[in-house]
C-alpha atoms as a PDB file:
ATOM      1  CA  UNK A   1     116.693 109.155  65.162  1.00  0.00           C
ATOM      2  CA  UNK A   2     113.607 107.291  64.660  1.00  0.00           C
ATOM      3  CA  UNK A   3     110.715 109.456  63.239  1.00  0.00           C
ATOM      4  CA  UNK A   4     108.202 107.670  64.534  1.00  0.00           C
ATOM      5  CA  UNK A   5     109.310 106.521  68.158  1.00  0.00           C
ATOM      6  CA  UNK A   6     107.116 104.000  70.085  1.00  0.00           C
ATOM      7  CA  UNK A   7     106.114 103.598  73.540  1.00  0.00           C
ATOM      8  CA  UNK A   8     106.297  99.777  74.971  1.00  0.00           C
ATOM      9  CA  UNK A   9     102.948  98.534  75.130  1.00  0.00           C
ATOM     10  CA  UNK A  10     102.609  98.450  78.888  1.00  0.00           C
ATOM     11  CA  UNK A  11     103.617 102.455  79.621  1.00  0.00           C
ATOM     12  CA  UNK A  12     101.172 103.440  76.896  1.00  0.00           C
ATOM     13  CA  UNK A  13      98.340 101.414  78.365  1.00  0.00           C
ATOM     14  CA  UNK A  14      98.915 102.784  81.833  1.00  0.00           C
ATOM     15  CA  UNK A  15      99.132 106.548  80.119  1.00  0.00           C
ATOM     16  CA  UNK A  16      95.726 105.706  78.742  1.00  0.00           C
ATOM     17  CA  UNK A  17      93.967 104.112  81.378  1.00  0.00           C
ATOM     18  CA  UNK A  18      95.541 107.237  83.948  1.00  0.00           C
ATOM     19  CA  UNK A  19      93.885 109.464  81.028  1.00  0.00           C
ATOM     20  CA  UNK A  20      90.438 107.692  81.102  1.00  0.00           C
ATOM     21  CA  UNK A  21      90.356 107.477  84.876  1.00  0.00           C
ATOM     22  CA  UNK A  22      91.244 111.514  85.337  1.00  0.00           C
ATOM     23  CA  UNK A  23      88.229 112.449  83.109  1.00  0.00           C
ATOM     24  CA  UNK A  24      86.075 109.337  82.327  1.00  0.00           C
ATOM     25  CA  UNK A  25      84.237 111.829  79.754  1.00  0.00           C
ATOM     26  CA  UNK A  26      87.063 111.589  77.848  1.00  0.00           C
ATOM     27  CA  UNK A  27      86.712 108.021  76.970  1.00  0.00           C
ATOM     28  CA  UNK A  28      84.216 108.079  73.490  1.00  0.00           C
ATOM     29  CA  UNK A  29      87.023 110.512  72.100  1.00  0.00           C
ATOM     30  CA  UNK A  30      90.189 108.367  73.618  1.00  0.00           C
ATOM     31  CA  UNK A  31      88.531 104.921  72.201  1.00  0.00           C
ATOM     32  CA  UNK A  32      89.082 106.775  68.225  1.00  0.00           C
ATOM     33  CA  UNK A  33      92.803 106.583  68.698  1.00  0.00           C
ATOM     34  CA  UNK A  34      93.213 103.005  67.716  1.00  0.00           C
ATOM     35  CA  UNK A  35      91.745  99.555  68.095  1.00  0.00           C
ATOM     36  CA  UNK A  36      94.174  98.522  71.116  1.00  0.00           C
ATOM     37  CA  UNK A  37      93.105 101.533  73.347  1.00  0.00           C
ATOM     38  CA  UNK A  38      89.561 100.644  72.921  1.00  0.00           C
ATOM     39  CA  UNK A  39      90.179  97.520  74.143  1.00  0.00           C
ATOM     40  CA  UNK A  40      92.178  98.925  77.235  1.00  0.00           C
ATOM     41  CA  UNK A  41      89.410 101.822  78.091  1.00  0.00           C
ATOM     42  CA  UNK A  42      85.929 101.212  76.876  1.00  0.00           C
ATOM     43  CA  UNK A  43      85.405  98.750  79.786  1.00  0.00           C
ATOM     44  CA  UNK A  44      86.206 101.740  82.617  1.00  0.00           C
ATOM     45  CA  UNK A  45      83.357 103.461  80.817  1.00  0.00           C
ATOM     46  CA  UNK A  46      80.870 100.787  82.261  1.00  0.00           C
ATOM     47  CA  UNK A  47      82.622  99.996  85.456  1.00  0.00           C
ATOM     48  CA  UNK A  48      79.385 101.825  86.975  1.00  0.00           C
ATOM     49  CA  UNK A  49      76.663 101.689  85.276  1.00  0.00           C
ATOM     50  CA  UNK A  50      73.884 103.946  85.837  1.00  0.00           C
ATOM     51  CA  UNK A  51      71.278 103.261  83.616  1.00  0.00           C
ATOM     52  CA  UNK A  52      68.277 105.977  83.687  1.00  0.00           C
ATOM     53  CA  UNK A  53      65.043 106.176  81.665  1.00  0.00           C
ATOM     54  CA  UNK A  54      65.208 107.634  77.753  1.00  0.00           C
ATOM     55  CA  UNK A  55      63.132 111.271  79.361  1.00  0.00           C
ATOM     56  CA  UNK A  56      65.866 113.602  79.432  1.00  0.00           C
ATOM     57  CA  UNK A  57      65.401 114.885  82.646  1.00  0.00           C
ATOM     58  CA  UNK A  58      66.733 111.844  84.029  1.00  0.00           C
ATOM     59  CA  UNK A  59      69.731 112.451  81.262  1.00  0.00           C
ATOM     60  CA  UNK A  60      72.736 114.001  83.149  1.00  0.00           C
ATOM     61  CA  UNK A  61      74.184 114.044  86.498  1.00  0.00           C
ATOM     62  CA  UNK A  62      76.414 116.228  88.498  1.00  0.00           C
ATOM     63  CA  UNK A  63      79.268 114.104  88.689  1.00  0.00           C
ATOM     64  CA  UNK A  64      81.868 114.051  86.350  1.00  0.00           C
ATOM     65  CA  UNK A  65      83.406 110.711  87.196  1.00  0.00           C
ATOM     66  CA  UNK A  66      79.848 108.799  86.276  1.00  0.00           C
ATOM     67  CA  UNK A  67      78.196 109.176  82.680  1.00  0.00           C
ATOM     68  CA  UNK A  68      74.517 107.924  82.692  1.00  0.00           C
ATOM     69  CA  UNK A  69      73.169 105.655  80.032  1.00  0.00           C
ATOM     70  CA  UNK A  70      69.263 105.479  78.831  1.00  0.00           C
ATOM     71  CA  UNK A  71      67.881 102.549  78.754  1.00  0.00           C
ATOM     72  CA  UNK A  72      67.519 102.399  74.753  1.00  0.00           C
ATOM     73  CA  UNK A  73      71.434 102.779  74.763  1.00  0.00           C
ATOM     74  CA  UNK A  74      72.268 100.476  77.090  1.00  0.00           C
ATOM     75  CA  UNK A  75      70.510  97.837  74.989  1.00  0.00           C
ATOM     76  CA  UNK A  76      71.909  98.821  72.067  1.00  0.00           C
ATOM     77  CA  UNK A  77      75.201  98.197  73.636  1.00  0.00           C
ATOM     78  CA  UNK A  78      73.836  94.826  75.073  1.00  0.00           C
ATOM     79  CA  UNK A  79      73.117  93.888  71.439  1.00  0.00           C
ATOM     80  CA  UNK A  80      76.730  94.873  70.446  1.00  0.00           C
ATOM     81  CA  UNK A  81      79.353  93.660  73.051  1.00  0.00           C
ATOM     82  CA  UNK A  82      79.769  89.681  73.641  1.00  0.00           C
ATOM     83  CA  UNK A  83      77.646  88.159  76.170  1.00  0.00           C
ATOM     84  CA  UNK A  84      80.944  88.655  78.634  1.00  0.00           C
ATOM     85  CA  UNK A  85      81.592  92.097  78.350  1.00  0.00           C
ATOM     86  CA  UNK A  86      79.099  93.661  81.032  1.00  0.00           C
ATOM     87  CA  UNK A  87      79.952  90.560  82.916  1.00  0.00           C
ATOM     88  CA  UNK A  88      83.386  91.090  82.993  1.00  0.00           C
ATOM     89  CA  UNK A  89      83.464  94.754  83.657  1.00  0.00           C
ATOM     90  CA  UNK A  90      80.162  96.216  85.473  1.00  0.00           C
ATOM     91  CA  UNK A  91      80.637  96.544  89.041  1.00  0.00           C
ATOM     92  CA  UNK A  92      77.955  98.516  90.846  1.00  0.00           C
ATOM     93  CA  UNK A  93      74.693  98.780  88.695  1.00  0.00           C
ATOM     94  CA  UNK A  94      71.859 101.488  89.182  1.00  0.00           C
ATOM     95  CA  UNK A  95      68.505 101.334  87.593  1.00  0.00           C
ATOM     96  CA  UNK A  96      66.402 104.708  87.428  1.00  0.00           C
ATOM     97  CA  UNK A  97      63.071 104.360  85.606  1.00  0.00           C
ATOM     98  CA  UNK A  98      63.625 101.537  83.854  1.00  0.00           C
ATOM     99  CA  UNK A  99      61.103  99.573  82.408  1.00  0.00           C
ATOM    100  CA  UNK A 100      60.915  95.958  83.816  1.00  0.00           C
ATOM    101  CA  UNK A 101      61.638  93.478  81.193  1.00  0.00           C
ATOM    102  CA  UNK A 102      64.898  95.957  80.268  1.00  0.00           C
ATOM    103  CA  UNK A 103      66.169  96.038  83.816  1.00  0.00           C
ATOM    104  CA  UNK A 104      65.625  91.802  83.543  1.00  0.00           C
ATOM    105  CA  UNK A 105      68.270  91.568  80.512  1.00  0.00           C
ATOM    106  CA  UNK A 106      70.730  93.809  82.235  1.00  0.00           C
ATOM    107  CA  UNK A 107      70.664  92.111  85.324  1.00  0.00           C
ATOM    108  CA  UNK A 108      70.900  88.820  83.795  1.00  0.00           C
ATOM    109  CA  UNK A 109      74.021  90.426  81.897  1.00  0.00           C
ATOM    110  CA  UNK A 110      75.646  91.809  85.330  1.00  0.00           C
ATOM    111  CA  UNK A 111      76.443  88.564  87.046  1.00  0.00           C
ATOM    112  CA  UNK A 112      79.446  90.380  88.549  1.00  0.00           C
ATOM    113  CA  UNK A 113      78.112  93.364  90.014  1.00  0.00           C
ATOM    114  CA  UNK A 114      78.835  93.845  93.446  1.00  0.00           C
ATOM    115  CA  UNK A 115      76.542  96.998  94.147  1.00  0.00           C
ATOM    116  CA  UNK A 116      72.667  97.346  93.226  1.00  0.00           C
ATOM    117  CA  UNK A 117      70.587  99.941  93.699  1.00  0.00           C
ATOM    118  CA  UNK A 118      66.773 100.286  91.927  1.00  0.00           C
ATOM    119  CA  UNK A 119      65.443 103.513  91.839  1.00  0.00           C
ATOM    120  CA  UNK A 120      61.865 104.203  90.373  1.00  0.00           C
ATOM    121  CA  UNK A 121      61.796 100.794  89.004  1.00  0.00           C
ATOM    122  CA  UNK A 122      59.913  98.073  89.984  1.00  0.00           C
ATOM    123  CA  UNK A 123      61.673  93.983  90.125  1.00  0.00           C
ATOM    124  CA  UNK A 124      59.821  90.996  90.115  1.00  0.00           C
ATOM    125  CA  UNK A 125      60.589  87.203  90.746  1.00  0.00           C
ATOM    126  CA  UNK A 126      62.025  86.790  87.724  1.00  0.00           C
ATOM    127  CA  UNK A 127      64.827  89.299  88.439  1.00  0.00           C
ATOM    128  CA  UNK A 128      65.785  86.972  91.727  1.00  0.00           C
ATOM    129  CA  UNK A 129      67.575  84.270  90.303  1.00  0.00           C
ATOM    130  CA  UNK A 130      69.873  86.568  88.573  1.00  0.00           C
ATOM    131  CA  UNK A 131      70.660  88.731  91.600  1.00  0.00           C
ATOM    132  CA  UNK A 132      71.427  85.915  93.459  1.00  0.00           C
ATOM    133  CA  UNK A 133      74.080  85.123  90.701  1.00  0.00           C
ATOM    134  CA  UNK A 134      75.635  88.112  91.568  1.00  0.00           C
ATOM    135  CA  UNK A 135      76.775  87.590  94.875  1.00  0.00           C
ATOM    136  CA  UNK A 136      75.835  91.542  96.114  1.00  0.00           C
ATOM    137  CA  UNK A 137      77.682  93.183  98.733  1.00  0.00           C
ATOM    138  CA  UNK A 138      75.432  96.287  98.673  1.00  0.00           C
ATOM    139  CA  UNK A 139      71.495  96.782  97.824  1.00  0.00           C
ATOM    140  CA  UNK A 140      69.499  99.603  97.550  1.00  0.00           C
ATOM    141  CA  UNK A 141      65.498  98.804  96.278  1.00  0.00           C
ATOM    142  CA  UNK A 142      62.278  97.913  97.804  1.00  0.00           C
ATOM    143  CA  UNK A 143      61.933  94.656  98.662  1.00  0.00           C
ATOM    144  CA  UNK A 144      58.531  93.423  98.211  1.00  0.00           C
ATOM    145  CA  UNK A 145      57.605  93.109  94.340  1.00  0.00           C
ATOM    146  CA  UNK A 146      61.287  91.391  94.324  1.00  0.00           C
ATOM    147  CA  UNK A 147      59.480  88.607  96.255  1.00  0.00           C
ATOM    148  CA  UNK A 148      55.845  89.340  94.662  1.00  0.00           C
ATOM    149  CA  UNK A 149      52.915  87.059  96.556  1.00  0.00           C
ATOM    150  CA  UNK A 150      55.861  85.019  98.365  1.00  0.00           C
ATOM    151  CA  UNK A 151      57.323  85.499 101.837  1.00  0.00           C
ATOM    152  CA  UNK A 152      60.199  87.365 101.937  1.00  0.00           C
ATOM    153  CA  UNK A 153      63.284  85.691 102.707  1.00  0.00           C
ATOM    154  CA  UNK A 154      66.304  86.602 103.965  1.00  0.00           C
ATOM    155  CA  UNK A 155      67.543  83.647 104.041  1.00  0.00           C
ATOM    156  CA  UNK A 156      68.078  83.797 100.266  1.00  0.00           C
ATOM    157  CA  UNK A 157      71.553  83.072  98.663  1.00  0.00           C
ATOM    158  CA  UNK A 158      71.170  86.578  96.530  1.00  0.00           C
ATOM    159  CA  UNK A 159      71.600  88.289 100.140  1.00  0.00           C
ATOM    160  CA  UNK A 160      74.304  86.035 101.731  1.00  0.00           C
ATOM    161  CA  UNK A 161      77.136  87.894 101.128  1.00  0.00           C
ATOM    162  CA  UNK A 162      75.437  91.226 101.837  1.00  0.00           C
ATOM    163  CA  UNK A 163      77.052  93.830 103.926  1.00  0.00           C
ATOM    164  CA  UNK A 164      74.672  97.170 103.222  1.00  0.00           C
ATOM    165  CA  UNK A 165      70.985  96.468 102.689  1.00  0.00           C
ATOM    166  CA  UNK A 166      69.198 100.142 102.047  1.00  0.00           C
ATOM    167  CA  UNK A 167      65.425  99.630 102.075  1.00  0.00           C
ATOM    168  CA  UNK A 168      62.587 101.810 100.824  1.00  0.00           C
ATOM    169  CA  UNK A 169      59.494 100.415 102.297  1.00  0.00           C
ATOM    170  CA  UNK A 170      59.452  97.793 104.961  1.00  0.00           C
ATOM    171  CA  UNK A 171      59.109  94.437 104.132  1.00  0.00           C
ATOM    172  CA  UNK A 172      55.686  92.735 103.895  1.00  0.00           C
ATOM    173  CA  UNK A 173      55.980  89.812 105.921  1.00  0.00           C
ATOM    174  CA  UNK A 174      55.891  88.548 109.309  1.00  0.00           C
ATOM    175  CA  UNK A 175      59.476  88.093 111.513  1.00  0.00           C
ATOM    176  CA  UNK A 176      61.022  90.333 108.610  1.00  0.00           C
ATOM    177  CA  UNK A 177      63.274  91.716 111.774  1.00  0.00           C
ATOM    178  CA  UNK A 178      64.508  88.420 113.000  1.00  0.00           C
ATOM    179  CA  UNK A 179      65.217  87.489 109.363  1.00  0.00           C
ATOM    180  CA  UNK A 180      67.429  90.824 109.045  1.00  0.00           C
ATOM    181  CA  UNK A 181      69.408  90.481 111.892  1.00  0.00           C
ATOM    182  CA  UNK A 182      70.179  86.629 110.461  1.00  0.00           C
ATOM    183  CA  UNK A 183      72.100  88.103 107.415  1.00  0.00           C
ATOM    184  CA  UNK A 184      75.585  86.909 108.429  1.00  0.00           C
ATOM    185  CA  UNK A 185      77.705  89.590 107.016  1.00  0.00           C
ATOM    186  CA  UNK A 186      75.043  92.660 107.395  1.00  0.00           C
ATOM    187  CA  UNK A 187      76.913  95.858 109.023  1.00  0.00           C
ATOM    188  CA  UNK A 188      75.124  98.788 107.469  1.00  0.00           C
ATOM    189  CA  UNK A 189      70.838  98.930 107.396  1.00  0.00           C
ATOM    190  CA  UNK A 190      69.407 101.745 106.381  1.00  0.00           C
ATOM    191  CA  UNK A 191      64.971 102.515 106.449  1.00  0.00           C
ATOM    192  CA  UNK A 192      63.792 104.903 104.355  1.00  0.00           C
ATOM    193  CA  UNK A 193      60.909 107.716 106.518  1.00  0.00           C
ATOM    194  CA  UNK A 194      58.403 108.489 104.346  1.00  0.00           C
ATOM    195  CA  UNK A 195      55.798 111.461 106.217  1.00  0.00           C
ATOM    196  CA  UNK A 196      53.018 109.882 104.398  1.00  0.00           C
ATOM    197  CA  UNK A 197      53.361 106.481 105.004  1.00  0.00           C
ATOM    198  CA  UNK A 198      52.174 105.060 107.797  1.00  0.00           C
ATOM    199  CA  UNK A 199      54.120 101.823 107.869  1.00  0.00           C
ATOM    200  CA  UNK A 200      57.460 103.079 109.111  1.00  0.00           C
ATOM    201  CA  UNK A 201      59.925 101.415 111.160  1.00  0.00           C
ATOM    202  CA  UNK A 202      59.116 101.749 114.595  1.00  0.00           C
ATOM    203  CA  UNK A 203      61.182 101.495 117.918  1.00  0.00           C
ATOM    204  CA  UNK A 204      60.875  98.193 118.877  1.00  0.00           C
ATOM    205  CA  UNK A 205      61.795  97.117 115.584  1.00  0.00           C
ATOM    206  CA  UNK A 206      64.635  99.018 115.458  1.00  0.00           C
ATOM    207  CA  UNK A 207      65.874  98.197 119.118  1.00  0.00           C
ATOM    208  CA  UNK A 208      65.343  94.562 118.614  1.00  0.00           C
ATOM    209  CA  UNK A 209      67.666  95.053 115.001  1.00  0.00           C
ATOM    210  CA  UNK A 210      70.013  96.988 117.122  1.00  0.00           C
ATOM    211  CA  UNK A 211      69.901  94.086 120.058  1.00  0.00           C
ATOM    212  CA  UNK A 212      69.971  91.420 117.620  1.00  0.00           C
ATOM    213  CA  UNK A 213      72.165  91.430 114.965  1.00  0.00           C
ATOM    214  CA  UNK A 214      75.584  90.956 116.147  1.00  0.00           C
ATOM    215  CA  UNK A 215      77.089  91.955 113.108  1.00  0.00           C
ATOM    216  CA  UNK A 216      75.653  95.777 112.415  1.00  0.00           C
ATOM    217  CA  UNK A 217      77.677  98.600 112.556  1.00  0.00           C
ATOM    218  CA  UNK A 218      75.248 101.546 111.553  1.00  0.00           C
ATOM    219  CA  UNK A 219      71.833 102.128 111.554  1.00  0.00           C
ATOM    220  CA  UNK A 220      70.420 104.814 109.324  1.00  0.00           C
ATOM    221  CA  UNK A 221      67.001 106.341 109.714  1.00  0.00           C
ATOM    222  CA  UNK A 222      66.751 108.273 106.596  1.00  0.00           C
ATOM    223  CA  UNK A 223      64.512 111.495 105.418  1.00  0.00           C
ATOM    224  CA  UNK A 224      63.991 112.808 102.521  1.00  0.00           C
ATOM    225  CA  UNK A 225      64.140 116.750 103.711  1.00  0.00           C
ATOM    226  CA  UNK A 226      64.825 118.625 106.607  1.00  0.00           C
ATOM    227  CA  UNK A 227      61.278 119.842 107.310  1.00  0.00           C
ATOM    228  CA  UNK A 228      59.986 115.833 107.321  1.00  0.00           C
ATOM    229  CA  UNK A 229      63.200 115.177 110.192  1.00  0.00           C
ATOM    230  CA  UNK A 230      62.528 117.688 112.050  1.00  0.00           C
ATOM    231  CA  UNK A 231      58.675 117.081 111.768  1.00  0.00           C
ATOM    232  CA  UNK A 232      58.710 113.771 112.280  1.00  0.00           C
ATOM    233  CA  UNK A 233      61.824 112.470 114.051  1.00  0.00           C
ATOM    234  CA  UNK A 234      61.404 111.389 117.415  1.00  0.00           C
ATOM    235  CA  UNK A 235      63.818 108.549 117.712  1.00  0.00           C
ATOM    236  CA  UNK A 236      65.318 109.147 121.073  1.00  0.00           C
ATOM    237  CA  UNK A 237      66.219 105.963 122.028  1.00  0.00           C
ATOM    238  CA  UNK A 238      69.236 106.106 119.160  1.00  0.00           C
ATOM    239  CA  UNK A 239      70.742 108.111 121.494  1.00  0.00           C
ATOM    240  CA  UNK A 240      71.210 104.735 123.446  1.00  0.00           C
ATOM    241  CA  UNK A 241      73.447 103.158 120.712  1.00  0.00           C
ATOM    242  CA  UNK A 242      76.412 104.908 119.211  1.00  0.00           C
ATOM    243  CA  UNK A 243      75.603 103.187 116.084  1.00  0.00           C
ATOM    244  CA  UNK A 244      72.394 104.828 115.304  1.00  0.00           C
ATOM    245  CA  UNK A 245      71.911 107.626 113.377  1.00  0.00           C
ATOM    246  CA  UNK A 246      69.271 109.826 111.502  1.00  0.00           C
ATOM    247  CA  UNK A 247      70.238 111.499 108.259  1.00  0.00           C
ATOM    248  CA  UNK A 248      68.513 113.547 105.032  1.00  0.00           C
ATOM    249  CA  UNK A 249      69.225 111.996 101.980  1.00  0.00           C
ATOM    250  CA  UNK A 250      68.107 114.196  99.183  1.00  0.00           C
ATOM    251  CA  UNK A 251      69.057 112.860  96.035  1.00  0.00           C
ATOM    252  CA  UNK A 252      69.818 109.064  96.140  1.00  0.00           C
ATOM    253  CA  UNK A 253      70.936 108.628  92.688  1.00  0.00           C
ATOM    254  CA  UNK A 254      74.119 110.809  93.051  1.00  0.00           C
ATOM    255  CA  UNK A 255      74.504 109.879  96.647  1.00  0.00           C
ATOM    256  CA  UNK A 256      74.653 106.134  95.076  1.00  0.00           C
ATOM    257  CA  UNK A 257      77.049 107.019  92.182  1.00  0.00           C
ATOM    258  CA  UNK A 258      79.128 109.584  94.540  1.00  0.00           C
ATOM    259  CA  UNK A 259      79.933 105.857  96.143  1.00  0.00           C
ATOM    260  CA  UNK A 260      80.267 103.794  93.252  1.00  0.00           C
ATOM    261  CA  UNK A 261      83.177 106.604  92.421  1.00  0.00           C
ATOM    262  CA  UNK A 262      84.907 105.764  95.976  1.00  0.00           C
ATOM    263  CA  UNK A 263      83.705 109.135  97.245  1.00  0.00           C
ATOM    264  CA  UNK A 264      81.618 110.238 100.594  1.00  0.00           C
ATOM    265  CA  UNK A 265      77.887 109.040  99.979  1.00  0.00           C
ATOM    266  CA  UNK A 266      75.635 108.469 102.953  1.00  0.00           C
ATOM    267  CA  UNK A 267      77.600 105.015 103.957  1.00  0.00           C
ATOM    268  CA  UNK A 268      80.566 106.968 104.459  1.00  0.00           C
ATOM    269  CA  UNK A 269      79.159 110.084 106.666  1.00  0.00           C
ATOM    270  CA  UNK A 270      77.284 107.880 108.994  1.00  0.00           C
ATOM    271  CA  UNK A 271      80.562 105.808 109.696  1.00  0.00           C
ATOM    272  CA  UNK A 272      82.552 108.967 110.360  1.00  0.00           C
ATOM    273  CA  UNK A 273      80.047 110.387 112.230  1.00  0.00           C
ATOM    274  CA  UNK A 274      79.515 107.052 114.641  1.00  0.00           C
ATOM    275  CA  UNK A 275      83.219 106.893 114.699  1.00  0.00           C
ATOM    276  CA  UNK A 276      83.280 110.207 116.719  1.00  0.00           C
ATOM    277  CA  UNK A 277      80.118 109.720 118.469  1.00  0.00           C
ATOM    278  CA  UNK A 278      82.276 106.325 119.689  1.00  0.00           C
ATOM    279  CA  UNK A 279      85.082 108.742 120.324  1.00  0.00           C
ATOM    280  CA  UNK A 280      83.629 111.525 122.476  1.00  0.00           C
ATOM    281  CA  UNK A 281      83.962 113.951 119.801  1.00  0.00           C
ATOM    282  CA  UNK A 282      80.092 114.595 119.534  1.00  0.00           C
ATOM    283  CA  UNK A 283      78.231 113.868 122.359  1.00  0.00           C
ATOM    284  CA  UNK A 284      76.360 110.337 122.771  1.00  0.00           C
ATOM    285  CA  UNK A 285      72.765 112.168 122.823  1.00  0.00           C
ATOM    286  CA  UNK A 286      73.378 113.319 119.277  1.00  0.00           C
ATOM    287  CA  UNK A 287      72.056 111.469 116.902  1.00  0.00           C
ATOM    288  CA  UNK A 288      70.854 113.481 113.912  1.00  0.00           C
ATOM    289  CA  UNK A 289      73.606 114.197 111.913  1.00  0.00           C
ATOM    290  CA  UNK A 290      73.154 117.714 110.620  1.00  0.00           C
ATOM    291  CA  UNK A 291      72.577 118.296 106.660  1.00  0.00           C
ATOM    292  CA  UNK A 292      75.615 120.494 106.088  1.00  0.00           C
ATOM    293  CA  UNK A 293      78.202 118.275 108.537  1.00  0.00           C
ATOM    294  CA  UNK A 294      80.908 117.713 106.780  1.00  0.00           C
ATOM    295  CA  UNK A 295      83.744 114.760 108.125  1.00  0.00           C
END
């Protein structure tokens, strides 16, 4: 008998990557087994990349499927990889307190990523070339600095292949709603209320994005607590499209990385709750989807 039996190649990747993918925490320990399963896991560890500001308090999440990075580590590991590896292997990218300039290399390093979302963090021009190399599906970030002293515009290739746009202030520019409702493959816009601010979306805005765009499949009025909703919502008239909703969104960075993990963020209850609004199951008039409704 052999004393040292061997697994073909391909069964002990799959045993490795199953490993890495059950507990993604596991990975720094799994990488020290040899050279070859480095090379097979370290790149799941980046998949999502939530990158958060050096304070602590921004250190660890809830989720045990996501690790966050600080920005002085992701650099490090910028400076460290080839010029490919984010490239090849980041998918959905978050930014949470990150200093400009930093969020500009990692951007430009991300040309793959198919899910953005800046948190606390504000882009300028410079960033826009590089998101538009990315060819986004989803977005999450406020719009204006991205733009600076220039009109907004929609019309850019960074948001042609765009099917969720998530905005946290409204954009400052004239015809902004016509522009939106232009995106060719938009189905899910979500505002942002903010009780203080008294630029929020109003109804004709939102019944013209509603009317307009041909495309949209959800529209999500979102709060930051209970008390603002229930304060502050009067948004009747989404009872006059099943595809309007208002929800409370407390925590947006682990509502983004519950969906970069292919599990229920705010995307996902609005759909299933419009899907039985469509159905009959709650009643048309209903709008505001309760904080503790579960699918």
């Amino acid at each position: 008998m052999d004393p040292s039996p061997t697994l073909p190649p391909d069964l002990e990747r799959e045993i490795f990557e199953f490993l890495a993918c059950s507990n993604i925490r596991s990975i720094p320990v799994l990488v020290l087994v040899a050279q070859r399963v480095r090379n097979w896991i370290e790149p799941l560890l980046y998949r999502n990349l939530s990158v958060v500001n050096d304070n602590d308090r921004f250190r660890h999440g809830n989720a045990g499927d996501v690790i966050r990075i600080s920005t002085s580590d992701c650099l490090k590991v910028l400076e460290s990889k080839s010029a490919s590896f984010f490239r090849d292997h980041v998918r959905n990218l978050a930014f949470t307190n990150v200093p400009s300039d930093a969020g500009a290399l990692i951007v430009l390093r991300c040309s793959r990523a198919l899910s953005l979302a800046i948190f606390q963090t504000t882009p300028n021009p410079s960033w826009l070339p590089a998101i538009a190399e990315m060819g986004l599906l989803q977005v999450s970030l406020d719009i204006n600095p991205l733009f600076g002293h220039s009109r907004i515009d929609f019309h850019h290739r960074a948001f042609a292949r765009l099917s969720h746009l998530d905005l946290f202030e409204l954009p400052a520019s004239k015809g902004w709603v016509s522009d939106i409702c232009g995106l060719p493959r938009l189905t899910h816009l979500s505002f942002n209320f903010d009780a203080g601010d008294g630029e929020n979306i109003d109804s004709t805005a939102c019944c013209q994005i509603l009317a307009e765009c041909e495309s949209l499949e959800a529209l999500i009025f979102i709060f930051s607590d209970a008390f603002d909703r229930e304060e502050y919502d009067d948004c009747q008239y989404f009872s006059d499209d099943p595809r309007s909703v208002t929800m409370v969104v407390y925590a947006f960075l682990e509502d983004w990385e519950r969906g970069a993990t292919r599990r229920d963020d705010y995307w996902a209850r609005a759909e299933m709750f419009i899907r039985r609004r469509r159905s009959g199951e709650i009643e048309g008039r209903e709008y505001s989807i309760p904080v503790d409704w579960e699918p």
